[in-house]
Structures are given as structure tokens and as C-alpha cells.
Protein backbone atom coordinates (compact mmCIF):
# COMPACT_ATOMS: atom_id res chain seq x y z
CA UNK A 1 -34.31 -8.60 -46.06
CA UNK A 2 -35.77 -5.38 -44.06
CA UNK A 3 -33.03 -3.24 -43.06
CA UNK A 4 -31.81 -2.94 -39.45
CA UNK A 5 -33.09 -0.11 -37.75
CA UNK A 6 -31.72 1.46 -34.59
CA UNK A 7 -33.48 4.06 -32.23
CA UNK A 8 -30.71 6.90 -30.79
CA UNK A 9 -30.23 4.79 -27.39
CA UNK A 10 -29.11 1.88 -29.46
CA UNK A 11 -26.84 3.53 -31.75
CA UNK A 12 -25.32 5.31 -29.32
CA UNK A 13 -25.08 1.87 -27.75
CA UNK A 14 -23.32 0.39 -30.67
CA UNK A 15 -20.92 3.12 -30.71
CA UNK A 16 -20.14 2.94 -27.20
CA UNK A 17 -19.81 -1.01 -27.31
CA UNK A 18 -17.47 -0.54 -30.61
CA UNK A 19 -15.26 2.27 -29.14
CA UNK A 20 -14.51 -0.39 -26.04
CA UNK A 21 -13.90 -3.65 -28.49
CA UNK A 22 -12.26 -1.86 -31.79
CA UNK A 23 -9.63 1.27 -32.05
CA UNK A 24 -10.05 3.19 -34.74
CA UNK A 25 -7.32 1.35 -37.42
CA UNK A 26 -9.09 -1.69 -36.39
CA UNK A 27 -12.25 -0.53 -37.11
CA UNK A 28 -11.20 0.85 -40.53
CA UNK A 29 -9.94 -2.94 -41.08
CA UNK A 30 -13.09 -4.39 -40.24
CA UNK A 31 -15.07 -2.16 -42.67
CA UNK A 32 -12.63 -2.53 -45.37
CA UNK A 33 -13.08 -6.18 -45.37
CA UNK A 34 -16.17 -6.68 -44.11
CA UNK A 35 -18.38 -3.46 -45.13
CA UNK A 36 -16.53 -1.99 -48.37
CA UNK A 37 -19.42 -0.15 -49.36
CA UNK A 38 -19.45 2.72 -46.92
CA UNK A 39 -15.24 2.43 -46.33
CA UNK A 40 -14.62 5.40 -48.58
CA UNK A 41 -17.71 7.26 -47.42
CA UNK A 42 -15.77 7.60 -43.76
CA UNK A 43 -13.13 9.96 -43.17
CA UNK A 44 -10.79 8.02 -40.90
CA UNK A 45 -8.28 10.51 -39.84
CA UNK A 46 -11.10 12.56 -37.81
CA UNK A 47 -10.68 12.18 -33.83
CA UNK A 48 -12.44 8.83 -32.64
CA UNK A 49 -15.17 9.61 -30.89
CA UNK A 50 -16.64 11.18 -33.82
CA UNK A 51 -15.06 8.65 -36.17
CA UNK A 52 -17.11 6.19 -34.37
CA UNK A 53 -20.28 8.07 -34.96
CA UNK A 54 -19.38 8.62 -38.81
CA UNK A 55 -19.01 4.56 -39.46
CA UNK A 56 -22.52 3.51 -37.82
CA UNK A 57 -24.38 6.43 -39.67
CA UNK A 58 -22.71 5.22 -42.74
CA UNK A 59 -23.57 1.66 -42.27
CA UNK A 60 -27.79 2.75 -41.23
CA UNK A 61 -27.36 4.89 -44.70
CA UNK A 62 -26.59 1.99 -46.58
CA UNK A 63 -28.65 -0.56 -44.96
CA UNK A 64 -25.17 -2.41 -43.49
CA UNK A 65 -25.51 -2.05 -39.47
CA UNK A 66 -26.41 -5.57 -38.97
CA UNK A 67 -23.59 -6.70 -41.16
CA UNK A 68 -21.17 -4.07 -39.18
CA UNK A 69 -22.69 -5.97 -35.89
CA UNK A 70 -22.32 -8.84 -37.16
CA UNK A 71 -18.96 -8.93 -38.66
CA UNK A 72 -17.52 -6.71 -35.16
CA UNK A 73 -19.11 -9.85 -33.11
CA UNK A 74 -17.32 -12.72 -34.50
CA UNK A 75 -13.97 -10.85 -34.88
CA UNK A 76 -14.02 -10.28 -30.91
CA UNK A 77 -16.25 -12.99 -29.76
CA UNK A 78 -14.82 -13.25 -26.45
CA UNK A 79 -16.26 -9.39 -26.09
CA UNK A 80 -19.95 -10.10 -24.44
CA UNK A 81 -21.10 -6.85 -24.59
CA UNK A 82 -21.20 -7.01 -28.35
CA UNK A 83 -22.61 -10.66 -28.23
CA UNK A 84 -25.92 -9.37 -25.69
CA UNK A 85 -26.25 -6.38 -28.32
CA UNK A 86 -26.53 -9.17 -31.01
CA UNK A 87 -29.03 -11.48 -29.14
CA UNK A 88 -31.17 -8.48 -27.68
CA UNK A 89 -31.28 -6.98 -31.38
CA UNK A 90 -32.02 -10.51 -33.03
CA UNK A 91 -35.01 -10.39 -30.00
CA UNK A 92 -36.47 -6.81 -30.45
CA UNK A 93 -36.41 -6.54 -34.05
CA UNK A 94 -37.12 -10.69 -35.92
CA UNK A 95 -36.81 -10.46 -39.23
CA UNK A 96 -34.26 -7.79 -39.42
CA UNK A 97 -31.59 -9.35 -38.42
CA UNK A 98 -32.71 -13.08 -40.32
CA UNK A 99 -28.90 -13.81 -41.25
CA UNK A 100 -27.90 -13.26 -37.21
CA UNK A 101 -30.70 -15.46 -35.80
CA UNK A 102 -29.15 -18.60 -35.36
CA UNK A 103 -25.86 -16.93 -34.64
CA UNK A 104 -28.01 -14.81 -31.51
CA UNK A 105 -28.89 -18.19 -30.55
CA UNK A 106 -25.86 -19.80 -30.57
CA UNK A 107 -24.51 -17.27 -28.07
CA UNK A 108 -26.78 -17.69 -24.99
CA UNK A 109 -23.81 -19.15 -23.10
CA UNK A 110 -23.15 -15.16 -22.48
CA UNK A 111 -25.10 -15.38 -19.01
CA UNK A 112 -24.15 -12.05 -17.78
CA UNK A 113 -23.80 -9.47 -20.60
CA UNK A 114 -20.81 -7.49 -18.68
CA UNK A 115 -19.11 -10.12 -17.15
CA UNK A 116 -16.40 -10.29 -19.66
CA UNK A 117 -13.43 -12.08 -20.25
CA UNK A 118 -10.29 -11.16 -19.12
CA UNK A 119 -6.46 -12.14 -20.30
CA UNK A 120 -4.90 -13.50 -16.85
CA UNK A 121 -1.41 -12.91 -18.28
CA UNK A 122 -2.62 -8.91 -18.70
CA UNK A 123 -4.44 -8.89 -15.20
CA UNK A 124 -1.88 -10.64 -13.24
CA UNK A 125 0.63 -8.72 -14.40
CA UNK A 126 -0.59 -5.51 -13.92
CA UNK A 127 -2.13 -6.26 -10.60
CA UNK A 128 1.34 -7.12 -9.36
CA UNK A 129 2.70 -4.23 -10.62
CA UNK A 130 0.15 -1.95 -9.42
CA UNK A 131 0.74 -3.38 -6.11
CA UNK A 132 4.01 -1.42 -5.96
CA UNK A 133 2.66 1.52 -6.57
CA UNK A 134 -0.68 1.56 -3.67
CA UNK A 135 0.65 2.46 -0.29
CA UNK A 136 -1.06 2.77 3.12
CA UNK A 137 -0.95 6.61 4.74
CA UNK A 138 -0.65 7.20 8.40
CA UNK A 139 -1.48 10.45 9.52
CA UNK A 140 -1.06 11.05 13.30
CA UNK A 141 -3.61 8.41 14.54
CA UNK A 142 -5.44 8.62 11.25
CA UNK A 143 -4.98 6.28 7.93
CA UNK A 144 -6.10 5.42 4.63
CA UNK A 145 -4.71 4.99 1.32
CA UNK A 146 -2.68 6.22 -1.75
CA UNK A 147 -1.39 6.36 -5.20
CA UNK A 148 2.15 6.75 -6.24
CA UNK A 149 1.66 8.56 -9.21
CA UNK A 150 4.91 10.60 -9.64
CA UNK A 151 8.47 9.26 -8.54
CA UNK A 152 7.87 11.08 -5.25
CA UNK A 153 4.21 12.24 -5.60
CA UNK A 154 1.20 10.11 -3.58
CA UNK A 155 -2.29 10.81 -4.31
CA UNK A 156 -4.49 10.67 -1.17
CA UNK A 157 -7.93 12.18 -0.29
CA UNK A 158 -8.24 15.59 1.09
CA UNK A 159 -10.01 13.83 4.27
CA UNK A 160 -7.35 11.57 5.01
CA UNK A 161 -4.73 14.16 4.90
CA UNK A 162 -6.72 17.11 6.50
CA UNK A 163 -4.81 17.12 9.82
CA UNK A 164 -1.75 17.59 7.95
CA UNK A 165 -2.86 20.39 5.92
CA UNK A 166 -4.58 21.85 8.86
CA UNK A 167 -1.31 21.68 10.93
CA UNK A 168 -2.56 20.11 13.79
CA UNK A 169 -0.30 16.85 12.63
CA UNK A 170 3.16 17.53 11.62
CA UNK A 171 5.22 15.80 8.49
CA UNK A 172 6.76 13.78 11.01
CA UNK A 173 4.03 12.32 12.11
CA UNK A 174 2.92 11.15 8.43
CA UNK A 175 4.30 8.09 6.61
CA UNK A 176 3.77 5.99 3.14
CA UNK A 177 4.07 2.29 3.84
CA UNK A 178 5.22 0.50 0.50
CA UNK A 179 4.92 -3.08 -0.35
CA UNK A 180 3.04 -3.99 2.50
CA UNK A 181 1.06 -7.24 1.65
CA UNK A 182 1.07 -10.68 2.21
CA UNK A 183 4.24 -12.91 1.15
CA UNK A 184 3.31 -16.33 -0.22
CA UNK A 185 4.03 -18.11 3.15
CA UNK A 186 1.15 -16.19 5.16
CA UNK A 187 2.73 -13.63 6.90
CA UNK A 188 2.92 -10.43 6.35
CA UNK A 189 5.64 -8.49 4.99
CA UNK A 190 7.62 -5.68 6.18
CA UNK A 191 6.60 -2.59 4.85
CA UNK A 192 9.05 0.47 3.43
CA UNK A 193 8.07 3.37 5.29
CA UNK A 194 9.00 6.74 3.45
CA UNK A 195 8.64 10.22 4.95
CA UNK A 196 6.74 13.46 3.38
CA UNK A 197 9.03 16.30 1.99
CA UNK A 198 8.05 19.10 5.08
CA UNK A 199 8.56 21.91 2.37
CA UNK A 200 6.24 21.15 0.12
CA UNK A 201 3.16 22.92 -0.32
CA UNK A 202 0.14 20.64 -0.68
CA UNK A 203 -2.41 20.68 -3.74
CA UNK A 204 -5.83 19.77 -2.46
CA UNK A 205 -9.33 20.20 -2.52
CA UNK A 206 -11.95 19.39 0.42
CA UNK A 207 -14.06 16.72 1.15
CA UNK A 208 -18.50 17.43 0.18
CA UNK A 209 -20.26 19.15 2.83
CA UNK A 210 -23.58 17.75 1.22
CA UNK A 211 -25.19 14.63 -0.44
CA UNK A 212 -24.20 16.49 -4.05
CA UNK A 213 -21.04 17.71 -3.73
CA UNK A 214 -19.77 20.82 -5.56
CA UNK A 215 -17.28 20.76 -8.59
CA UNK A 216 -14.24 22.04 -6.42
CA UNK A 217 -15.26 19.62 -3.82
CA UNK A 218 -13.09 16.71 -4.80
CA UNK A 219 -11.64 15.59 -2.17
CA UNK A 220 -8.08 15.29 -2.41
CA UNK A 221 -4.43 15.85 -1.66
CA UNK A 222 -0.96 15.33 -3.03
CA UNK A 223 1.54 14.90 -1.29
CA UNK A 224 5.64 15.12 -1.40
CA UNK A 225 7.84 12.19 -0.49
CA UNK A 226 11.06 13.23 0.67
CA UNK A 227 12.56 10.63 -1.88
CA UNK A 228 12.12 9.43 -5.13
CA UNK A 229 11.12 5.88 -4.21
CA UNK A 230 9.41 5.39 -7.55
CA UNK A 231 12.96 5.60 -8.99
CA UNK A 232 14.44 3.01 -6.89
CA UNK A 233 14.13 -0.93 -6.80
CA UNK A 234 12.09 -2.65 -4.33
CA UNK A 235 14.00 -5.18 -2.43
CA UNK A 236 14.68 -8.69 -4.30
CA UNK A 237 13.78 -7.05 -7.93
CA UNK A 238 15.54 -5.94 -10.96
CA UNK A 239 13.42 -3.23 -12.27
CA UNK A 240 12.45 0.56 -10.78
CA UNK A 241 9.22 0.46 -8.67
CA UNK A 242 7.46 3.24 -10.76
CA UNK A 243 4.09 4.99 -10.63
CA UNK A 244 0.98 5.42 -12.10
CA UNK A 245 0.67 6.97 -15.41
CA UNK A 246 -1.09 9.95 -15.33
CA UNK A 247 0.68 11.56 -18.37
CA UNK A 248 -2.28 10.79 -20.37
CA UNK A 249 -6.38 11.40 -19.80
CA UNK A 250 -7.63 8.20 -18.01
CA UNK A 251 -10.17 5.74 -19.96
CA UNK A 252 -13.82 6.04 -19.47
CA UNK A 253 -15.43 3.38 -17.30
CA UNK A 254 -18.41 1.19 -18.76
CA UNK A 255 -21.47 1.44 -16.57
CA UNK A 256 -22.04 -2.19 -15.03
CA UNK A 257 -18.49 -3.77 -16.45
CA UNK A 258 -16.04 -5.26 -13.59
CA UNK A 259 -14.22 -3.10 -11.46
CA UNK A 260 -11.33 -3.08 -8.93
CA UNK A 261 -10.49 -1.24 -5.95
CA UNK A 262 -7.00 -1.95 -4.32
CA UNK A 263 -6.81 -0.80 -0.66
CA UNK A 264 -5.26 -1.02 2.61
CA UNK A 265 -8.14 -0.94 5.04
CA UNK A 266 -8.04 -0.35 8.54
CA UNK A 267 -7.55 -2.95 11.05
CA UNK A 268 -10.17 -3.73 13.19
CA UNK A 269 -7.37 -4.74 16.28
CA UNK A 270 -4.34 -2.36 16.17
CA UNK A 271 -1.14 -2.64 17.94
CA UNK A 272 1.33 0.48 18.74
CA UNK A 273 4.58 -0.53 16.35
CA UNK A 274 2.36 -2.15 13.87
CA UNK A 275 0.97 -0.51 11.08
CA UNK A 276 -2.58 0.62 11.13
CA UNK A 277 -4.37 -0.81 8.46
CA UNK A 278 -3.90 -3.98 6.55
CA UNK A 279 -1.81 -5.46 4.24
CA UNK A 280 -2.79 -4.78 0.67
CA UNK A 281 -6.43 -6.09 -0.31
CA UNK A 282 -8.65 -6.54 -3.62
CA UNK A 283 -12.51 -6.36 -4.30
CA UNK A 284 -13.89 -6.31 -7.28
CA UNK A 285 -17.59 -6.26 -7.92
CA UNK A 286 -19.93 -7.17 -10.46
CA UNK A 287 -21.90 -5.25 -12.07
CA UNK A 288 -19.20 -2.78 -10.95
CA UNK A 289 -19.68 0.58 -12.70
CA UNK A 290 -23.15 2.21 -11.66
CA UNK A 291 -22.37 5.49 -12.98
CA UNK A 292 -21.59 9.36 -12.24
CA UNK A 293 -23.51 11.71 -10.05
CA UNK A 294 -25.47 14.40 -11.01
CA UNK A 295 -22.83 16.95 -11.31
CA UNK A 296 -20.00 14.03 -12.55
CA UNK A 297 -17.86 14.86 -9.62
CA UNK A 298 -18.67 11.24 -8.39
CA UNK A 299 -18.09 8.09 -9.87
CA UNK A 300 -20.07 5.12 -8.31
CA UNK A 301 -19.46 1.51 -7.98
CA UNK A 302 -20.46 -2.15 -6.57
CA UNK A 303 -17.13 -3.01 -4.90
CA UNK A 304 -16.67 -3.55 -0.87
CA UNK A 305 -14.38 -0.82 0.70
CA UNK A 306 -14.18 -0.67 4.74
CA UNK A 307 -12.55 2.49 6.76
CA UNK A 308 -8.69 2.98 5.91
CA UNK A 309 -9.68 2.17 1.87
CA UNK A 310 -10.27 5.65 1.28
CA UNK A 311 -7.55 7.11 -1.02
CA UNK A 312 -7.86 3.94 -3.19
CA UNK A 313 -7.38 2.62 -6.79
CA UNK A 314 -9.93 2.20 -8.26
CA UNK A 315 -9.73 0.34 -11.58
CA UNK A 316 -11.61 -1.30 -14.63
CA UNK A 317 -12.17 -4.68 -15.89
CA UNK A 318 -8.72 -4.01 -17.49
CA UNK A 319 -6.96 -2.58 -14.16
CA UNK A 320 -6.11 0.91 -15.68
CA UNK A 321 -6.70 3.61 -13.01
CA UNK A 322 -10.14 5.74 -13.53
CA UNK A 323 -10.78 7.35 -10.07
CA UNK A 324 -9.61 8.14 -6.35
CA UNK A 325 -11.74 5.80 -4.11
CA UNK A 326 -13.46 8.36 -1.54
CA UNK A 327 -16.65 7.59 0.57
CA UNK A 328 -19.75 5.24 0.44
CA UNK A 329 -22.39 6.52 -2.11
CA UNK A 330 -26.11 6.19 -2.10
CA UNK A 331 -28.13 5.05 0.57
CA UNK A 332 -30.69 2.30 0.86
CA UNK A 333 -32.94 3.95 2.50
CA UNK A 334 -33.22 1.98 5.54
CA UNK A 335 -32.24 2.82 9.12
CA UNK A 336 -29.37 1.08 9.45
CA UNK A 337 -27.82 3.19 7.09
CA UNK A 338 -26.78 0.55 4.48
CA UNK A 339 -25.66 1.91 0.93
CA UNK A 340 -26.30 0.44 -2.35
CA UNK A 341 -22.89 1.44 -3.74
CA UNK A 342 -19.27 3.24 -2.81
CA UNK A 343 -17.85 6.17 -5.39
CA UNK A 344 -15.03 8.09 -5.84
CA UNK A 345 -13.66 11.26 -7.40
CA UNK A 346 -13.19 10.22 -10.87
CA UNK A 347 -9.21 10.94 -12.13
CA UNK A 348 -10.10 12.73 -14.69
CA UNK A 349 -11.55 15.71 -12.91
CA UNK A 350 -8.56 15.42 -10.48
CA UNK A 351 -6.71 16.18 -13.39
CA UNK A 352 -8.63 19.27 -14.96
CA UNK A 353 -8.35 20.63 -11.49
CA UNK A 354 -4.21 20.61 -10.96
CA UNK A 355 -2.44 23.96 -11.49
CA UNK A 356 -0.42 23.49 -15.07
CA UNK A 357 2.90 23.39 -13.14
CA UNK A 358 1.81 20.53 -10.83
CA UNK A 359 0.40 18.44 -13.53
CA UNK A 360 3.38 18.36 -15.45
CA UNK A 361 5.12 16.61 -12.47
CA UNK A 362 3.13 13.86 -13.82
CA UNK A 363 5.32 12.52 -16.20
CA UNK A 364 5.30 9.05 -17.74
CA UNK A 365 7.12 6.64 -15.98
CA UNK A 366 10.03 4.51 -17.24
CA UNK A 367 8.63 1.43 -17.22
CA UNK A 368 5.20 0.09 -18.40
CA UNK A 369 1.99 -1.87 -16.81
């Protein structure tokens, strides 16, 4: 049989695909059993990224990449983005892949290549717990939303904060609202409403002042609760509330795979005594991921966000945290000033950009999710 050849874009697409199906002792299993001949040509303790690299220009060396395919396919054949690789290699290249034709075939069920398929026990579980940790912010007559991601810490966007920092709006006219959502009988439960520490100096970086936005423009804030709710129980539960864990660097998002935001957005008929935006909300959109900006100070995405969602979570198809929901993103191009997606500041340049000392506030919780 001819050999499998790949051009650059589709082996780096193969090593992408791998690094989001197979960590690196599973990959070394796979190859062991499946590949053998290029196992001890690969030097496994070597960081992953480049490990990655090293197996798939081992397996084009020896003429094994559609047998590495192949054999990383069936292992995780609920994974689609490995199955469309199969079927659109089996399509560009007939003949090189003769052992995987009827296989490719087989697997046209896969309608949308990035759709995925998710375990409900996982998502459930973390969206529930994640709920605890997404508040709604009101500042002065102002809201949005934010992240508990220390025991007293809440991650919010520069913009929704900026009266505050300015000090045109006092602490005591700012408030966290926890565990304010929707109880299973319809109604709306009371939310916990926790005051900012007046002492505390805020971290923060400003909003963009143009379409591109510059790489200390990042638009947020973090602010000081003047307790440590994430240490305490929420009402009716056994275990701590916690935060989000931002002890270690955030995963990378796949460009058109599912994503989350989870957001308290504005309400369109307010009250005075009731709390400004919502109760807690989902939207998820697929494709989801579209990509950074230019500069990678943006990350964009397919998922509905109204006024009040800014300061959101915004997730992947596995609800782990990859960026600070912010503003809507590119335009249409119409009049009506429609956008094709929204974006955010992705967490991991939030995270480059904190002073040593205030990143290490950002310890692992106690509890996992």
C-alpha cells in the first residue's frame, strides 16, 4: 500500500486533534500496542506539546500515520474530530488509506465534525457546581457579571467596575449576588448578597479604545469581598462553595468545538429592591470557538450574550474556564449593526498580566469540579 502522506496543515491537524483526545501516557499506550515500531524511537518524558510532534514525525518516517489514525480513532470513537480527520483523509488521498476505507464509510453518522459528545454525569456536575461560583455585580446603577475565583476574590471586567475604580461609586454601593437562579418550582431564588472589602486596592486593566485592542487593554478588574464566602457552605449543602481554579494555566480552546457562557444578564423590566439582572442563564453555541484576534488579546465565539453578561464564564465543550466574557466581536457589516460573533479576554493573558503577589492569591481550592 502507498504510504500516507500529510501536508504541514494536516499534521499539525493530527497533532492538535491527538493532544485534545490522548494525554501523553495514553498516547505512549496506544503506540506501544498499536505502533511498536517507532515506540522506542520517541522520547516520552519530553514536555507534550513537543512529544506530540515527535510521535506523528515518527509514524510519517516509518510509513505508520494511517495506522496511528487509525488505531487513535477506534480507541476514542465517540471523539468526532478524529472520526472527520479519518473520512476527509480516506476522501483526499484513495488509495492511501485502502485499510480505513470502509471504516471512513462506516462513520458518516458524524454529521457535524465538532459537535462532540459529551459525558452528562461530567457536564451536569460541573455546571452545577460552577453555578456557585458565577455571581451577578451591581455597581451603583450599573451591573454585569463575575467569577469567584479566590475564597474572597471576583473577577469582573474593567468596564463593569470602572465607576468603582474611578470613585464616583463607593464600595457601598457595590454588591456580589450569589446563588441567584431559578429553584426547581419556577421562582426565583433569593440571592446572597456579599459586600467588597473598601481597603483593597483593585488590579485592573481598561476596556479597548479601538476595533484591535492593545495587549494591556484587557479589560478587567478584581475585586475584594469583605468575606471569604468561597470558604463557607451555601444554604441547604454539605460542602464549601469554592472557586474557580486558577492555580493552573487554563486549556486551550478548539476553534469551532462547543462552548458555554454562564451569565446573569440584565433585565429588560427592573424593579428598585430587586436585583438588576437575571437569575443565572446558559448559551452555548455551535460551532462555538471562532478564534483569537489579531494580537490574541481576544478570544471569539458563537454564543448569545445580552447587556449585564459581561464579566462572564466562558467555557469549553468540557465546562473548564478559558476566558472573561467582555463585548460583542466582529461586525456584519450591515447597518443595523449586527455581529457575527461575541469574544472575550482569554484567562490566560489575564493571568500573565497579574503582579506575582496577586496571582498567588489564586490558590487551588479545596474541593474539585
Amino acid at each position: 500500500m502507498t504510504f500516507l502522506k500529510l501536508s504541514g496543515a494536516e499534521r499539525q491537524r493530527l497533532v492538535d486533534v491527538l493532544l485534545t483526545t490522548h494525554g501523553g501516557e495514553d498516547l505512549k499506550l496506544l503506540v506501544e500496542r498499536e505502533v511498536p515500531e517507532i515506540a522506542g524511537r520517541v522520547r516520552w518524558g519530553q514536555p507534550v506539546a513537543y512529544l506530540f510532534h515527535a510521535v506523528v514525525e515518527q509514524a510519517e518516517r516509518f510509513g505508520a500515520t494511517s495506522e496511528l489514525l487509525l488505531a487513535a480513532a477506534k480507541e476514542r470513537g465517540s471523539r468526532p474530530e478524529l472520526l472527520s480527520l479519518v473520512i476527509e483523509l480516506c476522501e483526499r488521498q484513495p488509495g492511501r488509506m485502502a485499510a480505513a476505507q470502509a471504516y471512513g464509510r462506516s462513520l458518516e453518522e458524524v454529521v457535524h465534525p465538532f459537535a462532540g459528545f459529551l459525558d452528562p454525569t461530567e457536564l451536569a456536575t460541573k455546571l452545577v457546581c460552577h453555578e456557585r461560583h458565577v455571581c451577578a455585580v451591581e455597581v451603583g446603577e450599573k451591573a454585569g457579571t463575575g467569577l469567584l475565583v479566590a475564597s474572597d476574590l471576583v473577577l469582573t471586567n474593567y468596564h463593569v467596575a470602572a465607576d468603582l475604580i474611578a470613585g464616583s461609586v463607593g464600595a457601598d454601593d457595590v454588591a456580589c449576588l450569589f446563588d441567584y437562579r431559578m429553584g426547581l418550582d419556577g421562582a426565583a431564588k433569593a440571592p446572597v448578597r456579599v459586600r467588597l472589602d473598601p481597603d483593597w486596592s483593585i488590579p485592573h486593566r481598561p476596556h479597548e479604545t479601538k476595533e484591535l485592542p492593545a495587549a494591556t487593554e484587557l479589560d478587567y478588574a478584581l475585586l475584594r469581598l469583605e468575606q471569604k464566602i468561597g470558604d463557607r457552605r451555601p444554604a441547604g449543602e454539605d460542602t464549601p462553595r469554592c472557586w474557580f481554579d486558577l492555580s493552573q494555566p487554563p486549556p486551550e480552546p478548539v476553534r469551532e468545538r462547543l462552548a458555554f457562557v454562564l451569565q446573569h444578564p440584565r433585565k429588560e423590566m427592573w424593579r428598585p429592591g430587586e436585583p438588576r439582572q437575571q437569575p443565572l442563564r446558559v448559551a452555548l453555541g455551535l460551532p462555538g470557538f471562532d478564534g483569537y484576534n489579531g494580537n490574541g488579546t481576544r478570544l471569539r465565539y458563537r454564543v448569545n450574550t445580552l447587556p449585564g453578561s459581561s464579566g462572564s464564564a466562558v467555557f469549553d465543550e468540557r465546562l473548564r474556564l478559558v476566558a472573561l466574557h467582555s463585548s460583542r466581536g466582529q461586525p456584519v457589516g450591515t447597518s443595523d449593526g449586527r455581529v457575527v460573533n461575541n469574544q472575550g479576554v482569554p484567562l490566560k493573558a489575564i493571568l500573565a498580566d497579574l503582579e506575582p503577589a496577586i496571582r498567588g492569591l489564586l490558590v487551588k481550592p479545596t474541593c474539585r469540579c
